[in-house]
Protein backbone atom coordinates (compact mmCIF):
# COMPACT_ATOMS: atom_id res chain seq x y z
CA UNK A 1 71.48 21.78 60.08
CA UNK A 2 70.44 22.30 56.58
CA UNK A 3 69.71 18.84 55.79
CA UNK A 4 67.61 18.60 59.01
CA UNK A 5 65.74 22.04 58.27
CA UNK A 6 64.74 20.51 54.79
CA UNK A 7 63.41 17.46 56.71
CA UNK A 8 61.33 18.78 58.60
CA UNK A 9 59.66 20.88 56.44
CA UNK A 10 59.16 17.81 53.95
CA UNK A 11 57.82 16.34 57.28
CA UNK A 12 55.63 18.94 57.72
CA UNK A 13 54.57 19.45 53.77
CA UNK A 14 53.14 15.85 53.90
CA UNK A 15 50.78 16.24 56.57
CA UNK A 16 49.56 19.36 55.50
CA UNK A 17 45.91 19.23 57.09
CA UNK A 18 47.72 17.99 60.58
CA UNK A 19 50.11 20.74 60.17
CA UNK A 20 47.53 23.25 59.60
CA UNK A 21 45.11 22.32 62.71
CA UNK A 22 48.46 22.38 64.92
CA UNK A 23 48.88 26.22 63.31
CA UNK A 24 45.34 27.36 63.82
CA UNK A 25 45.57 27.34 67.42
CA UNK A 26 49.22 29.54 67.21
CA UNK A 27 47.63 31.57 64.43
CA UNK A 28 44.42 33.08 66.65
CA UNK A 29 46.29 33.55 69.50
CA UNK A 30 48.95 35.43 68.22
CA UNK A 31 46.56 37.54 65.91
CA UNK A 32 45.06 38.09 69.12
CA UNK A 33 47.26 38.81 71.30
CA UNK A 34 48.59 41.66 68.78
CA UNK A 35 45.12 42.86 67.85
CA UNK A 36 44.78 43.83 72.13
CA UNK A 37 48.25 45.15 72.12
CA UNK A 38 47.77 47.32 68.63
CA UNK A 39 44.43 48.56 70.52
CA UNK A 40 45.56 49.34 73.85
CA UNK A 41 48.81 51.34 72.06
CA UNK A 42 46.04 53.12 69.96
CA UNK A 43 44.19 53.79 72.69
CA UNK A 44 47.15 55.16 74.52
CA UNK A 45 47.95 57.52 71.49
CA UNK A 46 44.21 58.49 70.84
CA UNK A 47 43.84 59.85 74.82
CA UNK A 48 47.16 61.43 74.42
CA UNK A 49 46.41 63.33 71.00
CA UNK A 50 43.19 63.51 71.59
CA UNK A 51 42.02 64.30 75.29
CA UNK A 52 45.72 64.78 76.99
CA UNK A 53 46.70 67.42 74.20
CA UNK A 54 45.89 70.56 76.15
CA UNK A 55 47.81 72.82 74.05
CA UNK A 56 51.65 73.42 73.95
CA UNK A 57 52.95 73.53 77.16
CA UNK A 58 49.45 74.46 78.39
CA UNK A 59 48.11 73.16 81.68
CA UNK A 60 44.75 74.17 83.22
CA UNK A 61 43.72 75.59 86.25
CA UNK A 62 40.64 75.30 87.65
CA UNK A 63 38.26 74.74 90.55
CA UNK A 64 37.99 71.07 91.05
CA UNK A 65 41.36 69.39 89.55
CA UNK A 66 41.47 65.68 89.33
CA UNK A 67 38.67 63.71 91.47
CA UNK A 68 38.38 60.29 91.76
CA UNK A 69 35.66 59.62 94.42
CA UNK A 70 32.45 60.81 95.69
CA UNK A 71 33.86 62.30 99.01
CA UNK A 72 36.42 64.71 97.20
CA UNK A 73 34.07 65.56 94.97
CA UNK A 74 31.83 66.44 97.60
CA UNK A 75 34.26 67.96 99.47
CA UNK A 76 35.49 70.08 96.53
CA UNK A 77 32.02 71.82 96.41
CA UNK A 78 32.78 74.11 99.01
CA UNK A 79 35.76 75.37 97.56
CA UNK A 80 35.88 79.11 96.51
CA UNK A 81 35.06 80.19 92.82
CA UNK A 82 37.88 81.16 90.36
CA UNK A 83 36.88 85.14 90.03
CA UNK A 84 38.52 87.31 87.11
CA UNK A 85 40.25 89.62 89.75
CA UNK A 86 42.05 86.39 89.93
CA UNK A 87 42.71 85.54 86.49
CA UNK A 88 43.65 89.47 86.08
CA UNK A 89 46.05 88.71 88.97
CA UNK A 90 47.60 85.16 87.69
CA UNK A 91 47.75 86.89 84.09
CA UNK A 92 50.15 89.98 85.65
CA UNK A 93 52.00 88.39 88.35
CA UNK A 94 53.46 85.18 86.38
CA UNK A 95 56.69 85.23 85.57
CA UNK A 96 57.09 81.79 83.61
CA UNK A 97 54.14 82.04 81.46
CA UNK A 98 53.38 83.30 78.05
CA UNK A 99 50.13 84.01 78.39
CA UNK A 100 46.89 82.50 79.98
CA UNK A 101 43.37 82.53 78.57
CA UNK A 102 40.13 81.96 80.58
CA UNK A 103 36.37 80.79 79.48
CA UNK A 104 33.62 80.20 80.98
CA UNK A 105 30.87 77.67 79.53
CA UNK A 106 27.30 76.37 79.48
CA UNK A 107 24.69 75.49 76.79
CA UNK A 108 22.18 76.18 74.99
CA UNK A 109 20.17 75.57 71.41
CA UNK A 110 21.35 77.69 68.34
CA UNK A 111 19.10 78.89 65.75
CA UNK A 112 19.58 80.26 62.30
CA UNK A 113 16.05 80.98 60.57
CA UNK A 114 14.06 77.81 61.18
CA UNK A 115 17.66 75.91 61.22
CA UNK A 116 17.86 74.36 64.99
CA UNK A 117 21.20 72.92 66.24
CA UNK A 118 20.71 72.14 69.74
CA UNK A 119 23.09 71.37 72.89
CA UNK A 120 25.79 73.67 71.53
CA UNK A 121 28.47 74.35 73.64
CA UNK A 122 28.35 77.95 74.29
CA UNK A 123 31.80 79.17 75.33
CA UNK A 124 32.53 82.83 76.53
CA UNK A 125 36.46 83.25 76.19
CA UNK A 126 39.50 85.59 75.96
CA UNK A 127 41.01 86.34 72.73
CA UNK A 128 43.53 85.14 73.07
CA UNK A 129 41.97 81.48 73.89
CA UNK A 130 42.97 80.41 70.30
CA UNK A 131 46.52 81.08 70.50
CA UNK A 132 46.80 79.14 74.16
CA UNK A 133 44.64 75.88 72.47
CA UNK A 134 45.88 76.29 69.03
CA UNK A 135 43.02 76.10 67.32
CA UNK A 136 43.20 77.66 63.31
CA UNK A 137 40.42 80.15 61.68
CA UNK A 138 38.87 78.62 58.39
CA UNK A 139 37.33 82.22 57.57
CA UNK A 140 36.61 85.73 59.16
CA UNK A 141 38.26 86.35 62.53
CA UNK A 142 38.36 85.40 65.81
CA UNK A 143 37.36 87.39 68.47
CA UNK A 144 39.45 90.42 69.79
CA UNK A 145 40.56 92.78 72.77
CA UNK A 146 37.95 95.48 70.95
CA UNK A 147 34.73 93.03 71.10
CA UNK A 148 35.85 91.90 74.48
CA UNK A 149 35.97 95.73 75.96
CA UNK A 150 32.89 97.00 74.72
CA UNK A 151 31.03 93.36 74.97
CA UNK A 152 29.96 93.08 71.33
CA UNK A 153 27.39 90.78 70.41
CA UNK A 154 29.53 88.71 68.19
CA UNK A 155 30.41 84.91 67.51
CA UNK A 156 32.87 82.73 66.21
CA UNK A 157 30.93 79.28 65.74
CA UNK A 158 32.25 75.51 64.95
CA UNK A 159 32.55 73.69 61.94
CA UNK A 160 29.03 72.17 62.64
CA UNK A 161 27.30 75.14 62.65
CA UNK A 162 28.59 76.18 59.76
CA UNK A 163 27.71 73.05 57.76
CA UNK A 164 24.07 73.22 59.11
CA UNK A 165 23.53 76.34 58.83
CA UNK A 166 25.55 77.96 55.94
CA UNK A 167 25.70 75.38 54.00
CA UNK A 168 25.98 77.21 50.33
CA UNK A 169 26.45 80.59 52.22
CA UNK A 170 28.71 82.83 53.58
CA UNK A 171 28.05 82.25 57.28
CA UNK A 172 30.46 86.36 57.74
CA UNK A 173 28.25 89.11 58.94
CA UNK A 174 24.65 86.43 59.52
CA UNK A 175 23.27 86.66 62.35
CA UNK A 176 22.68 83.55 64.47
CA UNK A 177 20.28 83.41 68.00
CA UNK A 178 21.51 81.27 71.25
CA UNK A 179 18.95 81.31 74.01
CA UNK A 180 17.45 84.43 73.72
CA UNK A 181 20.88 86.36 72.23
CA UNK A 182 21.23 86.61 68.73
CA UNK A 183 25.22 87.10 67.49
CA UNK A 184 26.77 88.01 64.86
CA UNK A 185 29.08 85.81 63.17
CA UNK A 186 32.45 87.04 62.34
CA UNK A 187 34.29 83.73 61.42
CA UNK A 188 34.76 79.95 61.59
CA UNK A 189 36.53 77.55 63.16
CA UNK A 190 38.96 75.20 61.14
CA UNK A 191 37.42 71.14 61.79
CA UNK A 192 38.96 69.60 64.78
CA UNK A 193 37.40 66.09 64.57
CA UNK A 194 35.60 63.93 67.23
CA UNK A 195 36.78 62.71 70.38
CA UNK A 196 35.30 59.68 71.89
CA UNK A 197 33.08 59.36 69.10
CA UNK A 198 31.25 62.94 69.60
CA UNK A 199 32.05 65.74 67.76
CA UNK A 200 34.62 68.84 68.71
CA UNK A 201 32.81 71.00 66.17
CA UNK A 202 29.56 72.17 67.72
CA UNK A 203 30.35 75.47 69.42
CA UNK A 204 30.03 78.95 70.05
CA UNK A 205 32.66 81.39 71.17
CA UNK A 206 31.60 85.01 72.67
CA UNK A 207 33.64 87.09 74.22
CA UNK A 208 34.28 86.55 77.96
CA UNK A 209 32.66 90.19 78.97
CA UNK A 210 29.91 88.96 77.03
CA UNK A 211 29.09 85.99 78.36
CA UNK A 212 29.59 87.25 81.81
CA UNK A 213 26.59 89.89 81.18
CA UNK A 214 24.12 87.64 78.93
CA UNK A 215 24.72 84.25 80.78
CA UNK A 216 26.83 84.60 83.99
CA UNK A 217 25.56 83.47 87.21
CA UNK A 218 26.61 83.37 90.85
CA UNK A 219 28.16 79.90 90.72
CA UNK A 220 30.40 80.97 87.87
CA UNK A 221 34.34 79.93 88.51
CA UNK A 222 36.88 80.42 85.82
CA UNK A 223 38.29 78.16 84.32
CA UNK A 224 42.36 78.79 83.07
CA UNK A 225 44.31 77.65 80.64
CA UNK A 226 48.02 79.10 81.34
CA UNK A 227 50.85 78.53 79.01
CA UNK A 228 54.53 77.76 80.11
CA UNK A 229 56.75 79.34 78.64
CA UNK A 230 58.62 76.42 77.42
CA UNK A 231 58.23 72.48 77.95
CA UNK A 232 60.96 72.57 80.78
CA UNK A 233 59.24 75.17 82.50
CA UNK A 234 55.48 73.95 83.05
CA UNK A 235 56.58 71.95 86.78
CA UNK A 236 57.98 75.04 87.61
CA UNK A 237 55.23 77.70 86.25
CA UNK A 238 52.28 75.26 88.35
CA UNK A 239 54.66 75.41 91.09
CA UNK A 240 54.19 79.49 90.50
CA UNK A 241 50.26 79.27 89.90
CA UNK A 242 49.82 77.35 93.08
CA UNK A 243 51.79 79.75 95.15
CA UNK A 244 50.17 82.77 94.08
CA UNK A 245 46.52 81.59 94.28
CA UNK A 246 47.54 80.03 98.11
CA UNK A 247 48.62 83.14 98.96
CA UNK A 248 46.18 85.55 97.39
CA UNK A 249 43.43 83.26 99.36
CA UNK A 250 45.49 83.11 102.45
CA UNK A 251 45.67 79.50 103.19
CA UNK A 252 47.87 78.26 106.07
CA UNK A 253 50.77 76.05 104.92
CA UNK A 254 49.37 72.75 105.79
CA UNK A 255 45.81 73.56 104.28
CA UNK A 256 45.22 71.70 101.24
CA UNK A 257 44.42 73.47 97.54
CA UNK A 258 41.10 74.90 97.17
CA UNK A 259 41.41 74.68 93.66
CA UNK A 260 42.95 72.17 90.97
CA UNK A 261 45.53 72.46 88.84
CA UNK A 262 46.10 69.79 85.98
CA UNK A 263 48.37 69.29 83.15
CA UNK A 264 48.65 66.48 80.08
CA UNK A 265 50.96 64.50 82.30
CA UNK A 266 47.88 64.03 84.91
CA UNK A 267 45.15 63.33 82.41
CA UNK A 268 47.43 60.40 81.73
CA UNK A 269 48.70 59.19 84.26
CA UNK A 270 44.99 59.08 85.23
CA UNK A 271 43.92 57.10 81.94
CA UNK A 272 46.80 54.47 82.68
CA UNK A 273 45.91 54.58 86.34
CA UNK A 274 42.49 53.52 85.57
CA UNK A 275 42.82 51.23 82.25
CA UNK A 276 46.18 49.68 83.81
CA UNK A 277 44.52 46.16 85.03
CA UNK A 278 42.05 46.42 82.33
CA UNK A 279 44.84 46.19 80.12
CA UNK A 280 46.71 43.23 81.91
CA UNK A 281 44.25 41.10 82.12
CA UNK A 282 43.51 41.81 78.49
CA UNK A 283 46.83 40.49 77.71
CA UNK A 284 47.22 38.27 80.09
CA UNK A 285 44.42 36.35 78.71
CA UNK A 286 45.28 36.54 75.15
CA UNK A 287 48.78 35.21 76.37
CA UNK A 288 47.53 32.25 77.54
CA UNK A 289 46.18 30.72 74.24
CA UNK A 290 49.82 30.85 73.10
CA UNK A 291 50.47 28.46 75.80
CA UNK A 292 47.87 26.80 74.86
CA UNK A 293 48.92 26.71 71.31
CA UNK A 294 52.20 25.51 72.52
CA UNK A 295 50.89 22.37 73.95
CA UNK A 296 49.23 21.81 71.17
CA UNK A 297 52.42 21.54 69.13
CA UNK A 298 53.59 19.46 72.02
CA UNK A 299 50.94 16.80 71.76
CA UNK A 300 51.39 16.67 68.14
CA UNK A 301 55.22 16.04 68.07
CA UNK A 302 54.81 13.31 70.70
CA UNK A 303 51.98 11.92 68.75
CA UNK A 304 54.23 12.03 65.42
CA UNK A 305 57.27 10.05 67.26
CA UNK A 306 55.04 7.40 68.38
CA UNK A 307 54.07 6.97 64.23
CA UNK A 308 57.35 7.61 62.82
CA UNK A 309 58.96 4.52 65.23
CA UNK A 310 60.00 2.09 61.99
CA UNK A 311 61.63 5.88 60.41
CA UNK A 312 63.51 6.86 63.30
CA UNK A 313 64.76 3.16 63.52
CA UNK A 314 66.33 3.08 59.84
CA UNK A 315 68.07 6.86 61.00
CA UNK A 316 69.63 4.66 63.63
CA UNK A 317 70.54 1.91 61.95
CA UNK A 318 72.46 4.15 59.30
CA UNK A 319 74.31 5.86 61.69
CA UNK A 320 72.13 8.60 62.99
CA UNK A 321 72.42 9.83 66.52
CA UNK A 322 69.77 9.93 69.15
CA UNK A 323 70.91 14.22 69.38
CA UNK A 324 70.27 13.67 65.43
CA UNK A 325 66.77 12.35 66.21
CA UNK A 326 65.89 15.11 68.64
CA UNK A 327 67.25 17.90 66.54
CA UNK A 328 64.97 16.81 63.63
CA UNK A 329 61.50 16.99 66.12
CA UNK A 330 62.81 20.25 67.38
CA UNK A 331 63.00 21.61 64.15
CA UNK A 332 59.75 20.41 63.32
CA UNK A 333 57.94 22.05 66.32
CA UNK A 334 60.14 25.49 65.76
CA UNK A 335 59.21 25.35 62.14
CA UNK A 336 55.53 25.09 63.20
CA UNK A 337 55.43 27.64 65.89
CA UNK A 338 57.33 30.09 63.56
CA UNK A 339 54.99 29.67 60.73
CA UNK A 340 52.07 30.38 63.11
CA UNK A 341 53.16 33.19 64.43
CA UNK A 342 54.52 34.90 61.10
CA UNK A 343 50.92 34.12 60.47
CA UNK A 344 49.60 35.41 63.04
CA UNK A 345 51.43 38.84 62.91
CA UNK A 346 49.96 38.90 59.20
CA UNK A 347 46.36 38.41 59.83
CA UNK A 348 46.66 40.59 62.97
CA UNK A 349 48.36 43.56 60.40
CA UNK A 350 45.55 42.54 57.96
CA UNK A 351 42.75 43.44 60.78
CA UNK A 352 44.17 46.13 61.60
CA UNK A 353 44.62 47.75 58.42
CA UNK A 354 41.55 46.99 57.65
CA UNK A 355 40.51 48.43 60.71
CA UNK A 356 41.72 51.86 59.52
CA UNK A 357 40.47 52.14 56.23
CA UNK A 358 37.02 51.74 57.31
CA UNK A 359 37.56 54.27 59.98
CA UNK A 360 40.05 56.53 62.19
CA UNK A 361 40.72 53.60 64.49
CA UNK A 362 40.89 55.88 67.54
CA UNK A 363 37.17 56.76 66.98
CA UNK A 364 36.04 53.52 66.12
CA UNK A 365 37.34 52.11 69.39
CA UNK A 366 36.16 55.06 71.37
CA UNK A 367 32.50 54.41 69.88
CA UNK A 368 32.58 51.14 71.00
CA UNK A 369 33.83 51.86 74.38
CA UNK A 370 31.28 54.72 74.37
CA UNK A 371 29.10 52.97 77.14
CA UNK A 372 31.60 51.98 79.40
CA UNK A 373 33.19 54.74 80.39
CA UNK A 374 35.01 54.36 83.22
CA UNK A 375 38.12 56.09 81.50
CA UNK A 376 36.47 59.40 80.37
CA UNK A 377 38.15 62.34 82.58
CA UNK A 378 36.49 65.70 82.72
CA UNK A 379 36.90 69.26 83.02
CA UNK A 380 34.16 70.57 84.74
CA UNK A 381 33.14 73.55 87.12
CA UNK A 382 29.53 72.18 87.91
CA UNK A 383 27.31 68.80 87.32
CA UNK A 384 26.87 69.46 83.56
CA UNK A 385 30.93 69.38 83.55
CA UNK A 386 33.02 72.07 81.92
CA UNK A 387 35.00 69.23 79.58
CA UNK A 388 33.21 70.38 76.26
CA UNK A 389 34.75 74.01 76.82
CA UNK A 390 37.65 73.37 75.84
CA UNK A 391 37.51 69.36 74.47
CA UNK A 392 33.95 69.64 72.50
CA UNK A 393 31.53 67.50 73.66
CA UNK A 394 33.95 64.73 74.50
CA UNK A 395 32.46 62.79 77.13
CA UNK A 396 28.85 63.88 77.27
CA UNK A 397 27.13 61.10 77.65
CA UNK A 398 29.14 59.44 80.12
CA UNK A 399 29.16 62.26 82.92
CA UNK A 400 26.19 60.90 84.81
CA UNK A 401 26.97 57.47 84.88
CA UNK A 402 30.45 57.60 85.62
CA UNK A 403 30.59 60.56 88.46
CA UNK A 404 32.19 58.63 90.92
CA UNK A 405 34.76 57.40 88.99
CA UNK A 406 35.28 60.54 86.39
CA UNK A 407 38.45 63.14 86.67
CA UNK A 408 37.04 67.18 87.08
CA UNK A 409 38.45 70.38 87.45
């Protein structure tokens, strides 16, 4: 077997330019066909860490939940507001959460001076909404029980703000105007990052009371974000959730929810629900250029026994076998379609690498895939979409063109 190895590869080492055209093919369709399978497992990890990643154990509870088509969502409009007497009653009657924070969002342009940041996500939450999400305080405070009873006209603002507008200052105890409210700042949030190539950074939190008297309105519902106590218990604390809001609103047993409730393991299965046949084809296609490569290698061998008639003769006539023959070509086209795709695996690791070091691959996808869309899942109480209360301004962009298609709560 060792004599025949060496062989072929002298075989192979003396047509070098034949052997390299029969690799080419192998080579781009296994770079390929890894490149799509390294994307759609980033992609899978970026909507996971990224979008999916509610909190620990956290699952939300809102007014819409997961819609799909134009009918639900139509449907869903006439479906009762989340009130705080509700919240207030979820928050005391639970028995298998920790705790549960609620917010309520809309937005507006910030000033500081003659400093304008506008469509910032103006957030009116709990305080204890940054223990439920898990987000971290790069200076000052966050907000507490005190500013929340007595409505206090204070602000904890994003990493974006305080770039633009506190550059070389200390943004504590400034005083920054939303709308027609000015707030005081009393700390900063840590940087999240960007999430479908827009930024996580550019917000506003004000105290739930707060917002309720400055920028509530009628059409206000809730939105909650309640935290299991453990991992094993979130199936059983929604099961809780949705029994007490059924039966606080009095709906018969066969009556559908009036309101949604939606956890990481939905926002996925979503994403793969909808990028599932995307994805197939994807590979599917890329697959079939290693067929195609394979033929290729095919052609060649027959091609090379036809030429190599008088060489295979003089095997014979010193005792070689016809299995002796065969083995040899076998080799030949096993040595070429393993030094393709050891290639191929290298150039697609090169790419990707590559890929990395110029940017957060997760990002760079998501850019590209910006104006497509049909992916993006939202939380959302209204049109404008309640997603960048509690995921930034993930998704934006995409909420008008992708309605019918898009997740809400």
């Amino acid at each position: 077997m060792g004599e025949t190895l060496r062989l072929a590869i002298d075989s192979l080492r003396a047509h070098k330019l034949r052997s390299f055209l029969t690799l080419l093919g192998v080579i781009l369709a296994v770079t390929t066909l890894v490149a799509v399978m390294s994307v759609v497992a980033g992609l899978n990890f970026y909507v996971a860490d990224r979008i999916a990643n509610l909190g620990a154990n956290v699952y939300v509870i809102s007014r819409f939940g997961i819609i799909t088509s134009e009918d639900a969502w139509v449907k869903a409009q006439k479906r009762p507001l989340i009130t705080r007497e509700e919240y207030d009653g979820l928050k005391e009657g639970m028995r298998t959460t920790s705790q549960m924070a609620a917010l309520l969002d809309t937005s507006s342009d910030v000033r500081f001076g003659n400093t304008l940041q506008e469509d910032v996500n103006i957030l009116g939450v709990t305080p204890n909404y940054i223990e439920v999400r898990n987000l971290s305080v790069a200076a000052g405070r966050f907000l507490t029980e005190a500013d929340e009873t007595h409505h206090s006209a204070v602000c904890f603002i994003g990493a974006d703000l305080a770039k633009k507008f506190f550059y070389n200052l200390d943004p504590i105890g400034k005083t920054v105007r939303a709308g027609n409210h000015s707030y005081e700042v009393i700390g900063v949030a840590a940087v999240i990052g960007s999430a479908l190539g827009q930024s996580q950074d550019n917000f506003l939190f004000i105290p739930l009371g707060t917002y309720g008297k400055e920028w509530g309105t009628q059409r206000d519902s809730l939105v909650l974000f309640a935290q299991a106590q453990n991992a094993e218990m979130i199936p059983a604390s929604e099961d809780e959730a949705r029994m007490l809001l059924r039966a606080w609103r009095h709906l018969p047993w066969e009556a559908e929810d009036s309101f949604g409730v939606v956890g990481s393991e939905s926002i996925m299965s979503l994403w793969k629900q909808l990028t599932a046949n995307l994805f197939a084809v994807a590979v599917s296609l890329t697959a079939v250029f290693l067929v195609v490569g394979g033929i290729v290698i095919m052609n060649i061998m027959l091609a090379s026994v036809t030429e190599r008639t008088r060489e295979i003769g003089l095997r014979r006539s010193l005792g070689a076998r016809k299995k002796h023959i065969v083995l040899q070509f076998v080799t030949e086209s096993a040595v070429l379609a393993a030094t393709g795709g050891l290639m191929g695996i290298g150039l697609a690791y090169a790419l990707v690498a590559a890929a990395a070091d110029a940017d957060e691959l997760g990002d760079s996808v998501a850019e590209r895939l910006h104006g497509s869309g049909p992916f993006l899942w939202n939380l959302s109480g209204d049109a404008r979409g309640e997603t960048r209360s509690y995921r930034g301004a993930a998704g934006g962009r995409l909420r008008t063109a992708w309605r019918k298609h898009t997740a809400k709560i």
